[in-house]
C-alpha atoms as a PDB file:
ATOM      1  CA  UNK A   1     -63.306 -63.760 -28.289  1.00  0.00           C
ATOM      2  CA  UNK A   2     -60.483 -61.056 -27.880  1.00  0.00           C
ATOM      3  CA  UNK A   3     -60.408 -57.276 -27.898  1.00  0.00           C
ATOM      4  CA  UNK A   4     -59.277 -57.185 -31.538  1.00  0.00           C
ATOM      5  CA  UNK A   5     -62.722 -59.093 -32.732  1.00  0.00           C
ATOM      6  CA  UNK A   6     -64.426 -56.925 -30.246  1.00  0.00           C
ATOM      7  CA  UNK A   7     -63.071 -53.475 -32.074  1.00  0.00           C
ATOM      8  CA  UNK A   8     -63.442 -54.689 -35.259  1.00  0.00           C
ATOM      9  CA  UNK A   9     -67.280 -55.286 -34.839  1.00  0.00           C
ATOM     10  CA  UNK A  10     -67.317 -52.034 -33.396  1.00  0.00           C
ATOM     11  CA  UNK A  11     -65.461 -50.327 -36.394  1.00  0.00           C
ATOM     12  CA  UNK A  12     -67.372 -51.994 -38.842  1.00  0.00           C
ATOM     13  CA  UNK A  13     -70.535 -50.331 -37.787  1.00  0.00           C
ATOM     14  CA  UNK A  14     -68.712 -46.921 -37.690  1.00  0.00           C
ATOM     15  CA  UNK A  15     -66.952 -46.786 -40.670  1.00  0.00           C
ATOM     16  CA  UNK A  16     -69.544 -44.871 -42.961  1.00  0.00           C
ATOM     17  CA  UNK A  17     -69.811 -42.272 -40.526  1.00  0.00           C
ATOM     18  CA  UNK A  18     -69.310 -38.611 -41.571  1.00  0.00           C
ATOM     19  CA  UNK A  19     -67.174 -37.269 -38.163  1.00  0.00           C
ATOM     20  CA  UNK A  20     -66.740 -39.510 -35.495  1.00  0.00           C
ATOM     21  CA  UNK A  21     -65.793 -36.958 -33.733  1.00  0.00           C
ATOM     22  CA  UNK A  22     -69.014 -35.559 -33.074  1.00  0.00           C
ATOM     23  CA  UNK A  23     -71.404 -38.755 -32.521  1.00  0.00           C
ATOM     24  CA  UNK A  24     -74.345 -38.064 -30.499  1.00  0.00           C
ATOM     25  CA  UNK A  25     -72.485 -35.420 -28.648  1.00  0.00           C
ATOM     26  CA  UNK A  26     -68.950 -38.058 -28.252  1.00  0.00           C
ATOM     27  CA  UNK A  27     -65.598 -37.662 -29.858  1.00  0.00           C
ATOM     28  CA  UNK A  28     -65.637 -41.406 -30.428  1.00  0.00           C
ATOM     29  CA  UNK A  29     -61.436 -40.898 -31.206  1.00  0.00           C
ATOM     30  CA  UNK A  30     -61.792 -40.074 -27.629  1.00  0.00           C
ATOM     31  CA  UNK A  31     -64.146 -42.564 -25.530  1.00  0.00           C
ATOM     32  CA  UNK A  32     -63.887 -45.925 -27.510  1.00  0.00           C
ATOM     33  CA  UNK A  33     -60.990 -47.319 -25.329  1.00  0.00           C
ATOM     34  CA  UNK A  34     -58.594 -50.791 -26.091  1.00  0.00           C
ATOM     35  CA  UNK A  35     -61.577 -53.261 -25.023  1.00  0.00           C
ATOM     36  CA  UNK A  36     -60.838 -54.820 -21.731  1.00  0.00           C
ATOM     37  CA  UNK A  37     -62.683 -57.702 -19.582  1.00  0.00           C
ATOM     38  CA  UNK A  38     -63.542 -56.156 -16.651  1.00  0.00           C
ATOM     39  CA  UNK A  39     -65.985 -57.594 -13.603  1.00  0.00           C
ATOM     40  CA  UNK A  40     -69.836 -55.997 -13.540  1.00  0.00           C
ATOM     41  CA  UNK A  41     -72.511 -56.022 -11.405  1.00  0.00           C
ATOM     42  CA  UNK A  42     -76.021 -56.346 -11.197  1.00  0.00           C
ATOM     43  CA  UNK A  43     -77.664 -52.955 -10.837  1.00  0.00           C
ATOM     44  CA  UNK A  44     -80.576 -55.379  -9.079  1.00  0.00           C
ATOM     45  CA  UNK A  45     -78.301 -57.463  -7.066  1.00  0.00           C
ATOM     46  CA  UNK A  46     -74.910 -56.414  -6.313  1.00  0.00           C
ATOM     47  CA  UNK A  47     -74.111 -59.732  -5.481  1.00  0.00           C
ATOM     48  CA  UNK A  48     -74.443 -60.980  -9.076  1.00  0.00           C
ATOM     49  CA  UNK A  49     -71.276 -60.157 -10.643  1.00  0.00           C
ATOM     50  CA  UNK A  50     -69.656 -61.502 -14.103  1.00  0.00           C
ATOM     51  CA  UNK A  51     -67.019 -60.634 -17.113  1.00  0.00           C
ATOM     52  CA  UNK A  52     -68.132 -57.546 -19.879  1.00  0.00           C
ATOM     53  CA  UNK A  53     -65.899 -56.527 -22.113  1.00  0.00           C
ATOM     54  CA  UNK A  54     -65.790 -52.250 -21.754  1.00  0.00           C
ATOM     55  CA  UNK A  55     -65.247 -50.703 -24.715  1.00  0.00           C
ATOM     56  CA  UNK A  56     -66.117 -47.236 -24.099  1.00  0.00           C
ATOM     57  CA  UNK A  57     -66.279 -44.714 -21.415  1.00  0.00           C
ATOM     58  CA  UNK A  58     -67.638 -41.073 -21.217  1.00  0.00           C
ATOM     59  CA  UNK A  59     -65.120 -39.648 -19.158  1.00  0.00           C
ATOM     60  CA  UNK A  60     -61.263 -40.446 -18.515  1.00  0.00           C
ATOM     61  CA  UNK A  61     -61.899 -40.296 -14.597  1.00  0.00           C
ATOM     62  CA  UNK A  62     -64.491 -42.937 -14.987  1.00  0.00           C
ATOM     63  CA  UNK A  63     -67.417 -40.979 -13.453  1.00  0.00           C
ATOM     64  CA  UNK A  64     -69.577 -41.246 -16.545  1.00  0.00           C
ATOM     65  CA  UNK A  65     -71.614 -43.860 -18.289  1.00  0.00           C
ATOM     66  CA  UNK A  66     -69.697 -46.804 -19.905  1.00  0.00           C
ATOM     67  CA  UNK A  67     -70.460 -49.515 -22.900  1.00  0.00           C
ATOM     68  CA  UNK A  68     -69.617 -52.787 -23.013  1.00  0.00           C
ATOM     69  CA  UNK A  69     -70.110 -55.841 -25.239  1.00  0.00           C
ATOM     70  CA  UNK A  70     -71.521 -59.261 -23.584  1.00  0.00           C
ATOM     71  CA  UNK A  71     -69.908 -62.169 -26.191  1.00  0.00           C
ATOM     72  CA  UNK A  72     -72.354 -64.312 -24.910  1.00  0.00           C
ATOM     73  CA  UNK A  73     -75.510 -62.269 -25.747  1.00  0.00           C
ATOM     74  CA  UNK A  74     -73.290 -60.513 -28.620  1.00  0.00           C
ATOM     75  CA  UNK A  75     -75.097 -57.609 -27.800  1.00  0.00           C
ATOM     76  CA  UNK A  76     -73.308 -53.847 -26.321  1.00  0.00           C
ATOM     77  CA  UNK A  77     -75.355 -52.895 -23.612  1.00  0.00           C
ATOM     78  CA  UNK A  78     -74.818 -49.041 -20.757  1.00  0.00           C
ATOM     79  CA  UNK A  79     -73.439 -49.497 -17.211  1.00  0.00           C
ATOM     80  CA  UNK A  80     -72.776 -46.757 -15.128  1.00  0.00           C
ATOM     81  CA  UNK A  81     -69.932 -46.207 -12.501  1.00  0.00           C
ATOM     82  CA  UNK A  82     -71.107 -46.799  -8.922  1.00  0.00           C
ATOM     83  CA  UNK A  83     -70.316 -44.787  -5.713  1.00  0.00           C
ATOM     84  CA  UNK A  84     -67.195 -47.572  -4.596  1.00  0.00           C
ATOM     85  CA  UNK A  85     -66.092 -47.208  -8.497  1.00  0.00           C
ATOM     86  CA  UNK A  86     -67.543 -50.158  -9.445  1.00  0.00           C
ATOM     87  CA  UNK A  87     -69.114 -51.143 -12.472  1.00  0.00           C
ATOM     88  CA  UNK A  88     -72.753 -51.813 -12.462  1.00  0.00           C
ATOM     89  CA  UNK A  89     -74.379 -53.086 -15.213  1.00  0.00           C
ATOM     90  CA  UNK A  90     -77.525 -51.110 -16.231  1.00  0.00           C
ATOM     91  CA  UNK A  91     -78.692 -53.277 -19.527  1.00  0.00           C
ATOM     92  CA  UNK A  92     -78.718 -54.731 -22.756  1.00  0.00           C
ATOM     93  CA  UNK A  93     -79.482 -52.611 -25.922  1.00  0.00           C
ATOM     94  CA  UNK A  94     -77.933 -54.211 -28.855  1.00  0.00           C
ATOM     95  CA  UNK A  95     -75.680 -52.195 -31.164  1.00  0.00           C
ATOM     96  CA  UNK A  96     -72.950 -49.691 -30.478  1.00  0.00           C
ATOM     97  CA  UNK A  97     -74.894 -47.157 -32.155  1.00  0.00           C
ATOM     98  CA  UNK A  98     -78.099 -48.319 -30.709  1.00  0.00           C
ATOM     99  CA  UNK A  99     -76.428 -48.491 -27.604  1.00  0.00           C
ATOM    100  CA  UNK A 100     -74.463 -44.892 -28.225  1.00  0.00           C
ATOM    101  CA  UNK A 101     -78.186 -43.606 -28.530  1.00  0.00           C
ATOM    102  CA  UNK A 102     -79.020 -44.815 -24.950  1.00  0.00           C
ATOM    103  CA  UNK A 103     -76.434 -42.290 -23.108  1.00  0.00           C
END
């Protein structure tokens, strides 16, 4: 899988919305970012680390909650941005919207 297939199920789900910039309280034009694979961790185990594609992030300094898309589960799931910047995986939830809902 590569970003492009990753933003195009992304758009697809979007497209019949009214204002996207104004999604749950998001300017989606804003925090949907170029997907990139980027190393997660376990918010159990910190140890347990592997590849998520983020595809969104609250805030351009990285403070705020994040979504990314597992290609393996093909399901978007929320991480949050730990105190050493990393990137710890909270879980699951299955849509972007779905997901979007979560924050």
């Amino acid at each position: 899988m590569d970003s492009g297939s990753i933003k195009a199920i992304i758009y697809k789900e979007i497209k019949d919305l009214n204002d996207i910039t104004n999604v749950n309280g998001f300017d989606l034009t804003k925090c949907i970012v170029d997907p990139i694979l980027e190393t997660y961790e376990s918010s159990s185990d910190s140890e347990m680390q592997y590849d998520l594609w983020t595809v969104f992030e609250e805030e351009v300094n990285l403070s705020g909650s994040r979504i990314y898309y597992d290609e393996d589960e093909e399901m978007f799931g929320v991480a949050k941005t730990g105190d050493q910047k990393q990137r710890i995986d909270i879980g699951h939830v299955g849509s972007f919207l779905e997901t979007l809902e979560e924050l």
